[in-house]
C-alpha atoms as a PDB file:
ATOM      1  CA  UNK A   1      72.915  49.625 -24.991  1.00  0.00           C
ATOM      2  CA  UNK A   2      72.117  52.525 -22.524  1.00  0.00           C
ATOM      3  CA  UNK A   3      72.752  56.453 -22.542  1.00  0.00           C
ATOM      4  CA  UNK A   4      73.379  57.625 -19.346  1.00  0.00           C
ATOM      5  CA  UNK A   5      72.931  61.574 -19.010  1.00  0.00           C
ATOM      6  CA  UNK A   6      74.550  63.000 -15.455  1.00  0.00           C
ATOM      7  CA  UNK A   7      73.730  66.060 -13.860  1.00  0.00           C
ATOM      8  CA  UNK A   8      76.991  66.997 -11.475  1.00  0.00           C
ATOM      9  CA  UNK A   9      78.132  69.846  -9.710  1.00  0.00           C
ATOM     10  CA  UNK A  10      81.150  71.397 -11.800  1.00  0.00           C
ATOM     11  CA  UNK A  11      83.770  70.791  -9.027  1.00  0.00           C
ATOM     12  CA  UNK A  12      83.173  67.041  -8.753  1.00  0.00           C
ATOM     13  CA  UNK A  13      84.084  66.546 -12.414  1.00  0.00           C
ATOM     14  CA  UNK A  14      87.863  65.595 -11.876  1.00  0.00           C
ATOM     15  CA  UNK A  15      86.849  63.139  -9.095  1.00  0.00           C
ATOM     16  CA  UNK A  16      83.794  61.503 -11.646  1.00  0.00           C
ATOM     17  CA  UNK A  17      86.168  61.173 -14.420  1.00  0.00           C
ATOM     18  CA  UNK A  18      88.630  59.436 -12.019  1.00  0.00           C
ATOM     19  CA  UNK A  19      85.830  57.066 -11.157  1.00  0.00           C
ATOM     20  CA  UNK A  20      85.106  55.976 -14.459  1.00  0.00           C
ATOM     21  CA  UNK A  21      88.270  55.734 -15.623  1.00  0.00           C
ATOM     22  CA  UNK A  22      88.313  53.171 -12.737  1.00  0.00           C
ATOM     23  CA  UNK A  23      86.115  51.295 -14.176  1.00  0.00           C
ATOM     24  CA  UNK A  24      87.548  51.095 -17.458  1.00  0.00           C
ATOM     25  CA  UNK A  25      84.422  53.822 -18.902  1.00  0.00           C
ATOM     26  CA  UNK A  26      86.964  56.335 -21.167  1.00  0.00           C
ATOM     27  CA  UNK A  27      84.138  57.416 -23.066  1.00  0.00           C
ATOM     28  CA  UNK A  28      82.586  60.604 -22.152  1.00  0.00           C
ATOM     29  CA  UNK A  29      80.863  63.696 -23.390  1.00  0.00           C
ATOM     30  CA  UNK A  30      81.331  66.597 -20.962  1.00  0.00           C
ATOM     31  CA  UNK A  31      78.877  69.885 -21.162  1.00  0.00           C
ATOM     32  CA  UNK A  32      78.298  72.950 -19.443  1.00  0.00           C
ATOM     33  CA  UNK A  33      74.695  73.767 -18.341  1.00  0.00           C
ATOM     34  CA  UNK A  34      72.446  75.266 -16.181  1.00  0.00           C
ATOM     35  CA  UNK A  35      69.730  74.783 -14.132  1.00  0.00           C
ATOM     36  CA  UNK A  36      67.582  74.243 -11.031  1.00  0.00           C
ATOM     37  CA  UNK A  37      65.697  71.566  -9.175  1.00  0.00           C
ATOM     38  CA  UNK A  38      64.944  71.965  -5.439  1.00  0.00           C
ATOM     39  CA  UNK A  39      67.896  74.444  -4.354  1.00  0.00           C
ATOM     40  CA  UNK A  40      65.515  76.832  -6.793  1.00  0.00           C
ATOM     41  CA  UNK A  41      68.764  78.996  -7.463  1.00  0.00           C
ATOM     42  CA  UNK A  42      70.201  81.779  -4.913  1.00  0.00           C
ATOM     43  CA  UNK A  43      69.734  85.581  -4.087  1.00  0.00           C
ATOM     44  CA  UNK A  44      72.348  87.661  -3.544  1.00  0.00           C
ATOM     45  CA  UNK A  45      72.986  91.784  -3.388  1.00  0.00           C
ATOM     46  CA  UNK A  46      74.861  93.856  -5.937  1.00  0.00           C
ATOM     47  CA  UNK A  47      75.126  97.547  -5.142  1.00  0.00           C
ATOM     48  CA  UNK A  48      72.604  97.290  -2.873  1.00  0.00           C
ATOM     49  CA  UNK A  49      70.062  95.428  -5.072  1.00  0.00           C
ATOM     50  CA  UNK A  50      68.870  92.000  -4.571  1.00  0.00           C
ATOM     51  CA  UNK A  51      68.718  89.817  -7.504  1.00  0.00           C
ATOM     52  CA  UNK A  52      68.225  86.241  -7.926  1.00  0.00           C
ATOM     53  CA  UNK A  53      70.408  83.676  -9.771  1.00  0.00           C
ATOM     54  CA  UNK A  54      67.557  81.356 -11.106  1.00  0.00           C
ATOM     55  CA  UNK A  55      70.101  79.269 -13.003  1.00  0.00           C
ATOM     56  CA  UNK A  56      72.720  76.962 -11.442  1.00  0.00           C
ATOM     57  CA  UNK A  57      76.384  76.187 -13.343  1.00  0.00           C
ATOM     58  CA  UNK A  58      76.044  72.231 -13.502  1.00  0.00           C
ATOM     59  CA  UNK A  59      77.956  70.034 -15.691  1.00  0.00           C
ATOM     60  CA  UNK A  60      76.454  67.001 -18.716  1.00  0.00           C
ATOM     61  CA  UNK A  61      77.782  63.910 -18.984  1.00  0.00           C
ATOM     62  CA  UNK A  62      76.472  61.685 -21.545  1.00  0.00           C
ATOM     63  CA  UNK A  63      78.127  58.183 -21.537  1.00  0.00           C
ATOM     64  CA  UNK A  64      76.803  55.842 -23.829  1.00  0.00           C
ATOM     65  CA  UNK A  65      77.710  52.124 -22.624  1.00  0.00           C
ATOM     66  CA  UNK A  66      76.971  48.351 -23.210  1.00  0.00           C
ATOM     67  CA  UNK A  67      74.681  46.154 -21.076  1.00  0.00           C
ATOM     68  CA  UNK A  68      77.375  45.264 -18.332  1.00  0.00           C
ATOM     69  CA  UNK A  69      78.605  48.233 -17.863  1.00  0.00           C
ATOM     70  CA  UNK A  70      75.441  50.301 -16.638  1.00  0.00           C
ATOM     71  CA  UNK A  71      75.902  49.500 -12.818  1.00  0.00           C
ATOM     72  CA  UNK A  72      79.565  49.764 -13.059  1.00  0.00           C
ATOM     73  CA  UNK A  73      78.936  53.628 -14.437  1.00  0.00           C
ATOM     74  CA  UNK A  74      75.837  54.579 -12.163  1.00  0.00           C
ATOM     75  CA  UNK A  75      77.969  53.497  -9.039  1.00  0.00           C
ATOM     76  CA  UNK A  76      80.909  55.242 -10.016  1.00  0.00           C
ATOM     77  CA  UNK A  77      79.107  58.389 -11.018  1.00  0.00           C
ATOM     78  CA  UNK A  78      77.101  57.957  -7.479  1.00  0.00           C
ATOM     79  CA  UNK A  79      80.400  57.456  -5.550  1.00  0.00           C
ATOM     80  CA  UNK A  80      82.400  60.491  -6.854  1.00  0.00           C
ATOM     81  CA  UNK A  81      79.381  63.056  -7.308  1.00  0.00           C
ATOM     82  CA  UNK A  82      77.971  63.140  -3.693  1.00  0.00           C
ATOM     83  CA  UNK A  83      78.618  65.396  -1.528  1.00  0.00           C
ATOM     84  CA  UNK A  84      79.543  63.819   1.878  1.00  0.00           C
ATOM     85  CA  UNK A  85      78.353  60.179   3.130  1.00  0.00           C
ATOM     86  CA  UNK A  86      74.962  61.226   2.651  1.00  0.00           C
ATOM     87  CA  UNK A  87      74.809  63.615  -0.148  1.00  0.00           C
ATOM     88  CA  UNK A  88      73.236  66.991  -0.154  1.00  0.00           C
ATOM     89  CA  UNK A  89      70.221  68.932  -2.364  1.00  0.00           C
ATOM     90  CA  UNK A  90      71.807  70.290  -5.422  1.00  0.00           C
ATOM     91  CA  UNK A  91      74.679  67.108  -5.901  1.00  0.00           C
ATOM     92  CA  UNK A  92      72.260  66.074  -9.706  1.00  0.00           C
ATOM     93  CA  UNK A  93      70.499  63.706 -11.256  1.00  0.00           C
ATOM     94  CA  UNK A  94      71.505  60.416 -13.615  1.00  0.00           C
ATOM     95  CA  UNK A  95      69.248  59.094 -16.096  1.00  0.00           C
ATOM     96  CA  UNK A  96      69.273  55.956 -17.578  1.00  0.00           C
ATOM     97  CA  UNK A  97      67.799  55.763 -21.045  1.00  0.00           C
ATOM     98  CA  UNK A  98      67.150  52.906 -23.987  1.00  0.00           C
ATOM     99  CA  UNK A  99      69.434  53.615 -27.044  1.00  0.00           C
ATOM    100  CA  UNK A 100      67.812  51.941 -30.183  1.00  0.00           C
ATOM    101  CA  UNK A 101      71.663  52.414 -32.032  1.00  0.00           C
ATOM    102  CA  UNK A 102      74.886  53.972 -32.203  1.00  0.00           C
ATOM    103  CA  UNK A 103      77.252  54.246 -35.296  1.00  0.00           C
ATOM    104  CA  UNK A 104      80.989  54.815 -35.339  1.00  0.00           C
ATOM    105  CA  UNK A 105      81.444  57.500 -37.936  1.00  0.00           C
ATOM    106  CA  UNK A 106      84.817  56.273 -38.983  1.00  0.00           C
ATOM    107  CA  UNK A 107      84.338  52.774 -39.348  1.00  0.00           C
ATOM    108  CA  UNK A 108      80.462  52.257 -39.914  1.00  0.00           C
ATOM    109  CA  UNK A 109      80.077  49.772 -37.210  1.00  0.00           C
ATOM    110  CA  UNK A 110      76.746  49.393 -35.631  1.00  0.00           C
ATOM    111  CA  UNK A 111      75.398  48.735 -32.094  1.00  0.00           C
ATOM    112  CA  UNK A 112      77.561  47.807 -29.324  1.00  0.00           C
ATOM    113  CA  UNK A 113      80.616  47.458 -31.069  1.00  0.00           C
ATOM    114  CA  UNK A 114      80.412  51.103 -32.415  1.00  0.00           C
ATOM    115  CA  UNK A 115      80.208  52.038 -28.472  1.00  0.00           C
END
């Protein structure tokens, strides 16, 4: 079992979900957050002031899935969150991480068929 976190830009959220859904992943978490990597946020001017915005609108996903369905995810997450053919700085991150065990509330079921 894996927990893959993505890192997207808000308006590529419809055409992620649409992705996944594609490849029969229907089990998402969705968050808003903020951040910075290398765009290292913007400036702009209000009433003649310049100010910074240090901290980016992004959007979390968190998809916890089985064994077989890691690439499946990754890929579709790649394919629908890039900007362009060859992507651009700012487009996020995935990570890919171990998950010892997951628990369906409801049920009590354990490991991968609580996913």
């Amino acid at each position: 079992m894996k927990l893959i976190i993505a890192i997207i830009q808000p308006d590529k959220l419809e055409a992620v979900k649409q992705a996944l859904t594609e490849v029969d992943v229907v089990r998402l978490t969705v968050m808003d957050c903020q951040g910075f990597g290398r765009q290292k946020g913007q400036t702009g001017i209000y009433r003649g002031h310049e100010f910074s915005f240090n901290l980016l609108r992004k959007v979390q996903l968190q998809i916890a899935v089985n064994e077989e369905f890691v690439k499946p995810t990754v890929d579709a997450i790649l394919g629908a969150g890039r900007s362009g053919e060859s992507g651009a700085i700012g487009d996020g991150k995935i990570f890919v991480l171990p998950m010892d065990d997951c628990i369906r509330i409801r049920t009590g079921e354990r490991g991968e068929e609580a996913i």
